[in-house]
Protein backbone atom coordinates (compact mmCIF):
# COMPACT_ATOMS: atom_id res chain seq x y z
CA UNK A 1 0.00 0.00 0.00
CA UNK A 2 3.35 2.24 0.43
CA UNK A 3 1.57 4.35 3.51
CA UNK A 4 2.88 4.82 6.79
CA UNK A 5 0.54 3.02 9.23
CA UNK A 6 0.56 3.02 12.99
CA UNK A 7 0.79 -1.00 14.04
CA UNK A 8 1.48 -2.20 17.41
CA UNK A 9 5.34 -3.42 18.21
CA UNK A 10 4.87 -6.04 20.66
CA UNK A 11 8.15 -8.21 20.94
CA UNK A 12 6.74 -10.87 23.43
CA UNK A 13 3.72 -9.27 24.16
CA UNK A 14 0.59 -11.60 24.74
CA UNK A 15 -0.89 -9.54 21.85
CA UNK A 16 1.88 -11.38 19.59
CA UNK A 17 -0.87 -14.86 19.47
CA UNK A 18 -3.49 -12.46 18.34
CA UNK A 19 -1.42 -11.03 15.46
CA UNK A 20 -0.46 -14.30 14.30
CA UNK A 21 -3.83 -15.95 14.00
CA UNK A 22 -5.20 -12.43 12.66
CA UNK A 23 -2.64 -12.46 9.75
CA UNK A 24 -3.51 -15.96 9.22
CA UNK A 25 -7.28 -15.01 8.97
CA UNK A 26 -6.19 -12.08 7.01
CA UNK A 27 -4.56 -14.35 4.01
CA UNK A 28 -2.56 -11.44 2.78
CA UNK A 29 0.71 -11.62 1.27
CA UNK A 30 1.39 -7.93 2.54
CA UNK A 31 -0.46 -8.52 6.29
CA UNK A 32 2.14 -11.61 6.75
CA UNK A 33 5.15 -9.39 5.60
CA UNK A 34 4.08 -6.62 7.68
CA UNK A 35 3.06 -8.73 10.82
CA UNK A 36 6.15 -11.40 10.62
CA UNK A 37 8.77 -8.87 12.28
CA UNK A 38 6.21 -7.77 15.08
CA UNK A 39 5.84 -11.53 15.77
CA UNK A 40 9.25 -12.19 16.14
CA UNK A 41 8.44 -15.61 13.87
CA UNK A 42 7.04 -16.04 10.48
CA UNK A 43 3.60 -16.18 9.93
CA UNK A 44 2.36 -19.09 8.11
CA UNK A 45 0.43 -18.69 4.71
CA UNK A 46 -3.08 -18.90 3.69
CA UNK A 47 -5.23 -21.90 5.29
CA UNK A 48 -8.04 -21.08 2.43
CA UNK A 49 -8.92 -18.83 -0.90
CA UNK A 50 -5.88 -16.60 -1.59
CA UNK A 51 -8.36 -14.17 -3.23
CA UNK A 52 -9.63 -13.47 0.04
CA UNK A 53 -8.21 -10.00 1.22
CA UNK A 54 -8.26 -7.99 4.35
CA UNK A 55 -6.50 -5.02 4.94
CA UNK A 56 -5.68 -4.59 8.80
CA UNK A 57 -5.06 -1.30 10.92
CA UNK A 58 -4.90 -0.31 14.06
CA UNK A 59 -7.90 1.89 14.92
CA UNK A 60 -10.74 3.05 12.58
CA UNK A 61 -9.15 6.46 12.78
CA UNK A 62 -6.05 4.87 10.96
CA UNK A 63 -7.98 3.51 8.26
CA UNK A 64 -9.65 6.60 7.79
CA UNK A 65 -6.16 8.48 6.88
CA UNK A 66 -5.97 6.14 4.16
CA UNK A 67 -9.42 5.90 2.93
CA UNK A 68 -12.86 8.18 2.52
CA UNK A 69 -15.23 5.30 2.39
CA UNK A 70 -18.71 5.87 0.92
CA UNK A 71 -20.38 2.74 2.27
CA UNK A 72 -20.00 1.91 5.75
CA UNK A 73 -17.53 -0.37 6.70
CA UNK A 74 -17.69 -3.44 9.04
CA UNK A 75 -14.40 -3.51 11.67
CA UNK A 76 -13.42 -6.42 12.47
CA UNK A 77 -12.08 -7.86 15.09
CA UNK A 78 -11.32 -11.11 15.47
CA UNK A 79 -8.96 -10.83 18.65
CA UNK A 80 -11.85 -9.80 20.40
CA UNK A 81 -14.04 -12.59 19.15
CA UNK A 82 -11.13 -15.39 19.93
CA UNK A 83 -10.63 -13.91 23.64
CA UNK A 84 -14.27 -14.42 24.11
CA UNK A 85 -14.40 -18.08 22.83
CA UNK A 86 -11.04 -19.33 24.66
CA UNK A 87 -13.11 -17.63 27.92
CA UNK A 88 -15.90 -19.92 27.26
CA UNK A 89 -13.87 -23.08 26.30
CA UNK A 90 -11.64 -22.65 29.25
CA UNK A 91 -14.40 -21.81 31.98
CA UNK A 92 -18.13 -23.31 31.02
CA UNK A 93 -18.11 -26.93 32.42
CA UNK A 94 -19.69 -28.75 29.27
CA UNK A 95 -19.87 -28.58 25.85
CA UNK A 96 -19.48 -24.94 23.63
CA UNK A 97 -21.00 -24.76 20.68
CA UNK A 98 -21.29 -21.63 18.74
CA UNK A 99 -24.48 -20.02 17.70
CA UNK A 100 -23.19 -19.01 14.20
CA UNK A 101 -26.72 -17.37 13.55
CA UNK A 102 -25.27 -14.58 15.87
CA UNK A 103 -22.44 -13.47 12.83
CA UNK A 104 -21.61 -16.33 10.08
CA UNK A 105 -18.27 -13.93 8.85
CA UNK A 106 -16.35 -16.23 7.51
CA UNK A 107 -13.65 -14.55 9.46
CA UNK A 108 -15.17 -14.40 12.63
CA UNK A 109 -16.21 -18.30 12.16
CA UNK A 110 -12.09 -18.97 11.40
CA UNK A 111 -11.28 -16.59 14.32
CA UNK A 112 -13.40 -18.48 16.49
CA UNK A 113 -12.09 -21.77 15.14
CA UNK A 114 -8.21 -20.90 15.51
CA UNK A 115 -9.43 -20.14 19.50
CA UNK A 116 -10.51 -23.70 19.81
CA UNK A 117 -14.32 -23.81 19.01
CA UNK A 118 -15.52 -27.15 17.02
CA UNK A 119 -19.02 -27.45 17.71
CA UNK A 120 -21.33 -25.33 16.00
CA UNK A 121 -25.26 -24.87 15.96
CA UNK A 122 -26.82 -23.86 12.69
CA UNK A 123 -30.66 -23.51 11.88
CA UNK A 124 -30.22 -23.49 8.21
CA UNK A 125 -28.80 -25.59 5.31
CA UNK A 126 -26.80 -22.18 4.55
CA UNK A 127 -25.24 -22.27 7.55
CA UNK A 128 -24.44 -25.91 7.24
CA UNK A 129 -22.64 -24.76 3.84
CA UNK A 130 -21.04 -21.99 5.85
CA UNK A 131 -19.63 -23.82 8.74
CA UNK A 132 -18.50 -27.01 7.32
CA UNK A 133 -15.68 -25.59 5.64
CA UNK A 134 -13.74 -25.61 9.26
CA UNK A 135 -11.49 -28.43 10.04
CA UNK A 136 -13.36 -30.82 12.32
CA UNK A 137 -16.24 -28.97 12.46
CA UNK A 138 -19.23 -30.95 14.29
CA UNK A 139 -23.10 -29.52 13.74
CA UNK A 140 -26.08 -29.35 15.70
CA UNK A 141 -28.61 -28.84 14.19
CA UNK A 142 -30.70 -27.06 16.83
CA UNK A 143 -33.83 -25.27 14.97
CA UNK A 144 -36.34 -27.30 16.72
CA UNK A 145 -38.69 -26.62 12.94
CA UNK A 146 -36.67 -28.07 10.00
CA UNK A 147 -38.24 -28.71 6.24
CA UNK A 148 -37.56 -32.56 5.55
CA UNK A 149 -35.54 -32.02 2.52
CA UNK A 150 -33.02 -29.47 4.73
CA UNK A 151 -33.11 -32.66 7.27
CA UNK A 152 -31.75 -35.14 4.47
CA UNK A 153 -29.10 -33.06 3.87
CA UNK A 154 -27.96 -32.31 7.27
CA UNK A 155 -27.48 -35.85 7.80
CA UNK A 156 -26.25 -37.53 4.76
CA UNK A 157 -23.99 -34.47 3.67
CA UNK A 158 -23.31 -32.75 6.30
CA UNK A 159 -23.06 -35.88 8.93
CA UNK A 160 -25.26 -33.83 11.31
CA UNK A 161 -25.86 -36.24 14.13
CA UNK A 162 -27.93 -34.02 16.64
CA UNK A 163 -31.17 -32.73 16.14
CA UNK A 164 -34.02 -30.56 18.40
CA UNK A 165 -37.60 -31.25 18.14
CA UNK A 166 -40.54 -29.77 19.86
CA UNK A 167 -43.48 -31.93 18.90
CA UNK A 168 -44.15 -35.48 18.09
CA UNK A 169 -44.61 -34.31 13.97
CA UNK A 170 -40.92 -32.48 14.07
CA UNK A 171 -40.03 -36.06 16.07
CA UNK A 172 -41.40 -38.16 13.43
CA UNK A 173 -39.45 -36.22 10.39
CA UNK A 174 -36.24 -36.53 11.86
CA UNK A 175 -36.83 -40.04 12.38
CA UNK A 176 -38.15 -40.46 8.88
CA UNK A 177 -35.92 -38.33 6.87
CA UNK A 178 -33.09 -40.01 8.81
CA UNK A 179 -33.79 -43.36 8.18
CA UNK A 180 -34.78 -44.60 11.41
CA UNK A 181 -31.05 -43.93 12.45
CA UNK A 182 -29.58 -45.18 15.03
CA UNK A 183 -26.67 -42.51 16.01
CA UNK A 184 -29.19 -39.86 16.59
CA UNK A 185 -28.66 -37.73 19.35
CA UNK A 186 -31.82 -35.80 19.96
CA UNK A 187 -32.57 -32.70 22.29
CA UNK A 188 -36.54 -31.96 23.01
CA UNK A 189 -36.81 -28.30 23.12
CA UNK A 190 -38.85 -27.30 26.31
CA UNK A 191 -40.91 -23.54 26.85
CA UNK A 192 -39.55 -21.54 29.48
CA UNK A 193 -40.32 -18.13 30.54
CA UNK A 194 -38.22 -15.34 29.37
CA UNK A 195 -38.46 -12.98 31.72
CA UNK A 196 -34.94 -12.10 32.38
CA UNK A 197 -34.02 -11.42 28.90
CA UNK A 198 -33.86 -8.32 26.97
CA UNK A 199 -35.19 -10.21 23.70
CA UNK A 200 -37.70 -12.43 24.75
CA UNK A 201 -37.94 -15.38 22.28
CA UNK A 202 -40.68 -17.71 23.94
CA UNK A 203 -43.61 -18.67 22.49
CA UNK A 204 -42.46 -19.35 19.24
CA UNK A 205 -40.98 -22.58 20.15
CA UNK A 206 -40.76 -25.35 23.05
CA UNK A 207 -42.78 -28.54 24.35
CA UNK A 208 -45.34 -27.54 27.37
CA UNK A 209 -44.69 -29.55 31.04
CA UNK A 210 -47.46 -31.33 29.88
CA UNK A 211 -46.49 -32.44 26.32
CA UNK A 212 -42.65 -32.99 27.42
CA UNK A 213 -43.14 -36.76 29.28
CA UNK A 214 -44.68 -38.63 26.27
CA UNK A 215 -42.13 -36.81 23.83
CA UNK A 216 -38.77 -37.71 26.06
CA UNK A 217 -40.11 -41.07 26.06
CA UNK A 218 -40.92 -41.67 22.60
CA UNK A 219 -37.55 -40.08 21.60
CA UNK A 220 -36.12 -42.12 24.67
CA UNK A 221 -36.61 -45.31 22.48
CA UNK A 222 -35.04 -44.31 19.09
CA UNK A 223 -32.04 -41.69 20.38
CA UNK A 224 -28.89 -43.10 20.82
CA UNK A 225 -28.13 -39.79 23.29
CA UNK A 226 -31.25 -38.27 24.56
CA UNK A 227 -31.23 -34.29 25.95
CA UNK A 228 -33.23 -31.51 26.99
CA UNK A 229 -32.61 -27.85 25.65
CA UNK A 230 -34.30 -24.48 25.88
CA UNK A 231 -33.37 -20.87 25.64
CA UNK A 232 -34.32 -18.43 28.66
CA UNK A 233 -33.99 -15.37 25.75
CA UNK A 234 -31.61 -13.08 24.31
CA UNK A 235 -29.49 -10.49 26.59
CA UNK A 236 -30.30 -12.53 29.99
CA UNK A 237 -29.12 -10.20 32.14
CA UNK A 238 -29.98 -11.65 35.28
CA UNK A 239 -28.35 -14.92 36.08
CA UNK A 240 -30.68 -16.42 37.91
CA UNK A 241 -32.25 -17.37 33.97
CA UNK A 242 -30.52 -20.67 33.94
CA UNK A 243 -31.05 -21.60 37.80
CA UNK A 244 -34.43 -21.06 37.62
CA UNK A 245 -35.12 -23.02 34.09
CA UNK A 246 -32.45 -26.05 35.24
CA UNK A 247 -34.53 -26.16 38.57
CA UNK A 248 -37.10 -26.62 35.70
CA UNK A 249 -35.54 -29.51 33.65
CA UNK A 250 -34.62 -31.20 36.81
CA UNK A 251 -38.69 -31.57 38.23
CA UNK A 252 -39.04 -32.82 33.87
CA UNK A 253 -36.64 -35.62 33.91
CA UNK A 254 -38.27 -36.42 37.67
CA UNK A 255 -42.12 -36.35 36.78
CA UNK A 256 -41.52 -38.29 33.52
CA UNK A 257 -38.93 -41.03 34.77
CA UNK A 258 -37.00 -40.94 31.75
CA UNK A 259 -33.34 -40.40 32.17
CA UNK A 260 -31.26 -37.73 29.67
CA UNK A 261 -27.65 -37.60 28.61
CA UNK A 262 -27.17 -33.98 28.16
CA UNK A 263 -28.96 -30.93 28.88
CA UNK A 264 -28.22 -28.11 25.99
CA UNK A 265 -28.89 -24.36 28.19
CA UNK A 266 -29.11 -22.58 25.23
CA UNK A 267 -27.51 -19.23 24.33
CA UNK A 268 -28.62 -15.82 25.78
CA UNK A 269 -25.19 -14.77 27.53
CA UNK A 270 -24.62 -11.05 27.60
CA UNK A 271 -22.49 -8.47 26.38
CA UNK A 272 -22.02 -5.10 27.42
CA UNK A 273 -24.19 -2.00 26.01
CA UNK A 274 -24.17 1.72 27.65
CA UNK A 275 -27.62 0.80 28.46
CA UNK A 276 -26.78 -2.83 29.61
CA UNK A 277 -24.54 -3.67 32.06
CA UNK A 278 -25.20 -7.55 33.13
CA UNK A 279 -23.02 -9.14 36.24
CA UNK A 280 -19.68 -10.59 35.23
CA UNK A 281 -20.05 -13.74 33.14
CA UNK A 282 -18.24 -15.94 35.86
CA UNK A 283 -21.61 -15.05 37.75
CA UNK A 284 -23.93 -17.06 35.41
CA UNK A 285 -21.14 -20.04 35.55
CA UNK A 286 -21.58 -20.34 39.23
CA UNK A 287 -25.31 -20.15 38.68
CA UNK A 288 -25.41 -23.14 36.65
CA UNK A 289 -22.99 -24.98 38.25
CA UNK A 290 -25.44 -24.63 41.27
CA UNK A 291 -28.32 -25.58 38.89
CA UNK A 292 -26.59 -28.47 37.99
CA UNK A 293 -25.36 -29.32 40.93
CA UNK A 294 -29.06 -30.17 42.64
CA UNK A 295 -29.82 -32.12 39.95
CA UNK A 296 -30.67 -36.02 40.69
CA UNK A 297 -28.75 -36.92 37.69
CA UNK A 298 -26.11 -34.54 37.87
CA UNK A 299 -23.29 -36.62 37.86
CA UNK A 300 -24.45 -39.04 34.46
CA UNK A 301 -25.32 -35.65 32.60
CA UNK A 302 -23.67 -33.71 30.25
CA UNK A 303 -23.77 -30.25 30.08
CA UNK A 304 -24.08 -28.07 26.42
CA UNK A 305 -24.43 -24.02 25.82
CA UNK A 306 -25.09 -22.02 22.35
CA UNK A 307 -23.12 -18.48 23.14
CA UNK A 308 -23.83 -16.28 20.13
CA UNK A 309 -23.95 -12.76 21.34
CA UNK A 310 -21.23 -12.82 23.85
CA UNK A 311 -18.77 -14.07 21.49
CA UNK A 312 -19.29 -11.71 19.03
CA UNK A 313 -20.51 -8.68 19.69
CA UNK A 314 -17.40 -7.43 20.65
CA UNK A 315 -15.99 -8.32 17.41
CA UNK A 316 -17.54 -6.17 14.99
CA UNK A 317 -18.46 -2.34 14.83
CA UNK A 318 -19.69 -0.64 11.75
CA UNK A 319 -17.95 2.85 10.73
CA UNK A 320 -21.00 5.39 9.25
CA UNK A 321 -20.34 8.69 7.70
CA UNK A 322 -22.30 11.36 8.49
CA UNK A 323 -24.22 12.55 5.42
CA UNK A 324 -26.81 15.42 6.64
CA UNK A 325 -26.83 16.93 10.34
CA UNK A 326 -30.50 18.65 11.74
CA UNK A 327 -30.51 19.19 15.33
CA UNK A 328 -29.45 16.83 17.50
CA UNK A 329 -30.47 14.16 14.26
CA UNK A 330 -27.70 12.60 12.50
CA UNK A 331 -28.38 11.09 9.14
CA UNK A 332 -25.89 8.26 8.79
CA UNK A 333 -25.08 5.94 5.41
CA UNK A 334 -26.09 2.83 7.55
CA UNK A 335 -29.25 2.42 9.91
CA UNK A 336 -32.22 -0.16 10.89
CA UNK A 337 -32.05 -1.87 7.49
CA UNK A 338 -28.33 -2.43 7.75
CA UNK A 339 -26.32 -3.64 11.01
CA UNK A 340 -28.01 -1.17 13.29
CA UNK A 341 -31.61 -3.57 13.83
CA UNK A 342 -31.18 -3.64 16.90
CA UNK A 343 -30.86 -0.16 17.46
CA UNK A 344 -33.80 0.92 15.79
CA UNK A 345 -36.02 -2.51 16.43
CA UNK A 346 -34.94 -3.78 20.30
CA UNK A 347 -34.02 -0.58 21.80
CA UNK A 348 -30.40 -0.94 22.05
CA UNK A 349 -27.99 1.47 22.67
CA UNK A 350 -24.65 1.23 20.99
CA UNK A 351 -21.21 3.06 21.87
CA UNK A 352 -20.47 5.70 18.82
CA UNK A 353 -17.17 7.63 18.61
CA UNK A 354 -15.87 10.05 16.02
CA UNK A 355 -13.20 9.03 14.40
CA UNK A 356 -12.69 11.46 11.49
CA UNK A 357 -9.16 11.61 11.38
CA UNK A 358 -7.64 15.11 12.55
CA UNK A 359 -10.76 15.86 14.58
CA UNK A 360 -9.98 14.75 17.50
CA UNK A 361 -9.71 17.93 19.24
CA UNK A 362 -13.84 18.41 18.56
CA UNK A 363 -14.14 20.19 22.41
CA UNK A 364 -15.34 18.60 25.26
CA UNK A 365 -19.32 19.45 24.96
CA UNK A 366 -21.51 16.76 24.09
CA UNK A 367 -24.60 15.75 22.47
CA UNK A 368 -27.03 13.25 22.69
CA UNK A 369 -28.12 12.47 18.86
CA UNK A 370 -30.68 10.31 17.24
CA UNK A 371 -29.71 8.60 14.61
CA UNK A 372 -31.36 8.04 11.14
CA UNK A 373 -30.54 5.76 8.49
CA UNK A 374 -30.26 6.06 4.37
CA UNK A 375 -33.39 4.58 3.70
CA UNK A 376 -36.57 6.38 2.55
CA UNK A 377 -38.53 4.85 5.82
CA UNK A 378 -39.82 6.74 8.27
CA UNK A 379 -38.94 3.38 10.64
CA UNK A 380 -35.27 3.87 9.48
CA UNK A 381 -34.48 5.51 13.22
CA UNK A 382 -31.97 5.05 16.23
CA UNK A 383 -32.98 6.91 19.19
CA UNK A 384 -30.14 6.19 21.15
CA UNK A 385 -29.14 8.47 22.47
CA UNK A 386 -25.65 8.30 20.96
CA UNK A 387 -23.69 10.33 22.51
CA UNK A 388 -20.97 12.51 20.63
CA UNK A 389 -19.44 15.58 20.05
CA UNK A 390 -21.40 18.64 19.92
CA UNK A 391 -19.30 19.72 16.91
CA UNK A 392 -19.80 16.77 14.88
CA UNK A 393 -21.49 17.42 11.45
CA UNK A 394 -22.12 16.24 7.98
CA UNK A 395 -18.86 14.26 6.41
CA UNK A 396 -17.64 13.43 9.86
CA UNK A 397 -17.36 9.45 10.43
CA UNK A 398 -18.38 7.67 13.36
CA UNK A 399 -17.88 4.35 15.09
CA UNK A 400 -20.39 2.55 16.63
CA UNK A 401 -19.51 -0.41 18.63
CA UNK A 402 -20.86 -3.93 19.85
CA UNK A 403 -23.20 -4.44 16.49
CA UNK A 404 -21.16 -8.06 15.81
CA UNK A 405 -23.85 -9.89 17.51
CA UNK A 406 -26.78 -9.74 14.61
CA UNK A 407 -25.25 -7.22 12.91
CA UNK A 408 -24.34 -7.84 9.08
CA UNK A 409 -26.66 -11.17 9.64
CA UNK A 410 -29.33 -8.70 9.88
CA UNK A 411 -29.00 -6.27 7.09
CA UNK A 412 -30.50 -6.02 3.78
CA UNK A 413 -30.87 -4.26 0.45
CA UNK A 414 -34.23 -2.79 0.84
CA UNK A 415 -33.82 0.65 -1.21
CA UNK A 416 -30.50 -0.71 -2.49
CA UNK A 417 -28.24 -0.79 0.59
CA UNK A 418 -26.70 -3.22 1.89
CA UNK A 419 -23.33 -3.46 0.68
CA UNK A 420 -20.61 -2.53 3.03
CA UNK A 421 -16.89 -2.43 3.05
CA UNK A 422 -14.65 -4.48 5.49
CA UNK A 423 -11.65 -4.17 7.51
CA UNK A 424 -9.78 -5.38 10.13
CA UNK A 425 -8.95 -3.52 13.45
CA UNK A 426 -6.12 -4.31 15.52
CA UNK A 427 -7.28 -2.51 19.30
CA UNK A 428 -9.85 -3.29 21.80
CA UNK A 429 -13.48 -3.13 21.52
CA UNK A 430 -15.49 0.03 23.03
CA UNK A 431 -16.63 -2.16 25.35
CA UNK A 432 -16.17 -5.32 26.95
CA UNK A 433 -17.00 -8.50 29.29
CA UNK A 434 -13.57 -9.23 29.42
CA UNK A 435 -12.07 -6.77 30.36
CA UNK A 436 -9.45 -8.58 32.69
CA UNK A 437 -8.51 -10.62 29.88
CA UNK A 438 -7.58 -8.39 27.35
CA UNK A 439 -4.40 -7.85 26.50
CA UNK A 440 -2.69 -3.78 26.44
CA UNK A 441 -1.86 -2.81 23.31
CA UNK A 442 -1.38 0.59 23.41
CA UNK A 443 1.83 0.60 25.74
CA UNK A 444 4.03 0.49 22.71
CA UNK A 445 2.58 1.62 19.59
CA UNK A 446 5.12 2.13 15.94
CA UNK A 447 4.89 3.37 12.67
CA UNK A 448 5.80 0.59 9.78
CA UNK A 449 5.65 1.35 6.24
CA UNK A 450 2.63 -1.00 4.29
């Protein structure tokens, strides 16, 4: 690129790992040449497509200096999403599998892969197509409502071996489409109330107390591993969610006398939002270890979890330019069509920073802003409030933080948007869950010619 970049010099630093398995991700002749010296050790070429490109940089305001992007971009960064995972891996006492509906980037799924994740739930046959392209990858297919034809698939091309159901008629597909195999390992989704959760998902999905014994036994006689899932909701922020709904499963497996081999909790871990601060992940461990613990068959059962947001939404943020200022109204080139959804649609609040390069010295006054999208919908509208300069005006770009988790999944080209440029950041997140964890990379920061 010939341009004088700011990259982090980190000798032995514990930042080194990262910036290895980043320039791996990366699959750029350039990133490895640039990244090799910083390592201290060569980086090892491309793992898959060559023509995949990513630049990398150390801040959005860095990538700014060298470009004046008219879409918005998507930030990656897969440091952030690996930290997460290894957190999970190394502390949840069971299973992890990954909710890829959460962000199916194929860099975030090979970030998340280099970390040590291998088990991944998809609800889709695109997913499937996604996922299995990682080395050892192992699918559960978890959607407890599947078409027969996508069941076929999953388990004659994809060697899916473990299915959800919710009624005898899902039951009887997977049983027919399959075969009448008998390597099935087979998880009746239960209802349970969401009323800890942010996004409530209930309703939708899940046995009753009363349908579940005659289901568990039925599936009982043809499952070669029988289990119980359910999901207490997205954004559980109190952690009492999976105590209360293992207490739950445990009265089930009681009242119907048939034994399981696993118990799936779901997703529905938190991440951190201005206007969400959950307890400390290690909180909800404890809680289900607890859970667990009181259960009769607690020492014969294994235990699964789906973490989608809390891997991932520290991964990503989307950088918007600033196209039209009125009031304290921002009219942005990305909105509730795009990777904001959840801004405009479940009342989140995002972190936003400028990040215009050379306007950094804005003043210290601040605004709360609404935010409004590029689309010609009135329903195209974040009200926040983001926070930001009281300066900030038309051509200024902005950074808005945490949108990994059903971000890009969730955008679309309704008025012809949509498309977005990518890149890859090298710093921290805005905000974090694991915090503790992450390493400093700002103590020692050089510029290197690209």
């Amino acid at each position: 690129m010939g341009a004088e970049t700011a990259l982090y010099k980190a000798g032995p630093s514990p930042y080194a790992e990262l910036l290895r398995a980043a320039a791996h991700i990366a699959n750029t002749r350039s990133c490895r040449k640039i990244l090799s010296p910083l390592i201290g050790c060569p980086v090892p070429g491309p793992s898959w497509d060559e023509s995949f490109r990513m630049n990398i940089f150390p801040t959005a305001t860095e990538f700014l200096q060298h470009r004046c992007p008219d879409r918005p971009v998507l930030a990656m960064r897969p440091h952030a999403a690996a930290r997460a995972a290894k957190w999970f891996l190394e502390k949840f006492p069971g299973r992890v599998l990954y909710a890829t509906k959460a962000n199916d980037s194929q860099l975030i799924l090979e970030a998340l892969a280099q970390a040590g994740v291998r088990r991944f739930d998809v609800a889709s046959r695109a997913e499937m197509e996604r996922v299995c392209s990682i080395d050892g990858a192992e699918l559960y297919y978890m959607n407890p409502i599947k078409s027969r034809g996508d069941i076929r698939h999953a388990y004659r091309d994809f060697r899916v071996r473990s299915f959800a159901f919710d009624s005898h008629d899902e039951l009887g597909k997977v049983l027919a489409e399959t075969d009448g195999a008998d390597d099935l390992t087979l998880f009746l989704r239960i209802a349970c109330p969401n009323t800890h959760s942010l996004i409530p998902l209930e309703g939708k999905y899940g046995a009753t107390v009363e349908e579940a014994p005659a289901l568990l036994l039925r599936a009982r006689q043809h499952a070669r591993r029988l289990g119980i899932t359910f999901h207490v909701g997205s954004q559980a922020v109190v952690p009492a969610a999976f105590g209360e709904t293992l207490t739950q499963v445990g009265q089930l497996i009681v009242s119907s006398g048939v034994l399981v081999d696993a118990i799936d909790i779901g997703g529905g871990f938190p991440a951190r939002y201005p206007h969400s601060d959950p307890p400390g992940l290690e909180s909800y461990l404890k809680e289900i270890v607890q859970a667990k613990d009181a259960l009769a068959i607690k020492h014969s059962c294994e235990l699964l979890c789906e973490p989608g947001r809390a891997l991932v939404a520290e991964a990503e943020a989307v950088i918007v330019r600033v196209d039209a200022r009125r009031g304290n109204a921002l009219y942005i080139n990305d909105g509730a069509f795009g990777s904001l959804f959840d801004a405009a649609f479940a009342g989140f609040r995002f972190p936003a920073r400028c990040v215009t390069p050379g306007r950094a010295t804005l003043g210290s006054a601040e605004t709360a802003f609404v935010l409004y999208g590029p689309t010609c919908d009135s329903a195209d509208y974040m009200p926040g409030p983001f926070v930001l300069p009281d300066a900030i005006g038309e051509g200024d770009y902005i950074e808005i933080g945490q949108v990994g988790a059903y971000g890009r999944v969730m955008a679309n080209r309704f008025n012809g948007f949509g498309d977005f440029e990518e890149v890859m950041l090298a710093d921290e997140p805005m905000m974090s869950m694991f915090e503790d964890n992450a390493p400093r990379v700002s103590d020692s920061i050089r510029s290197v010619s690209l």
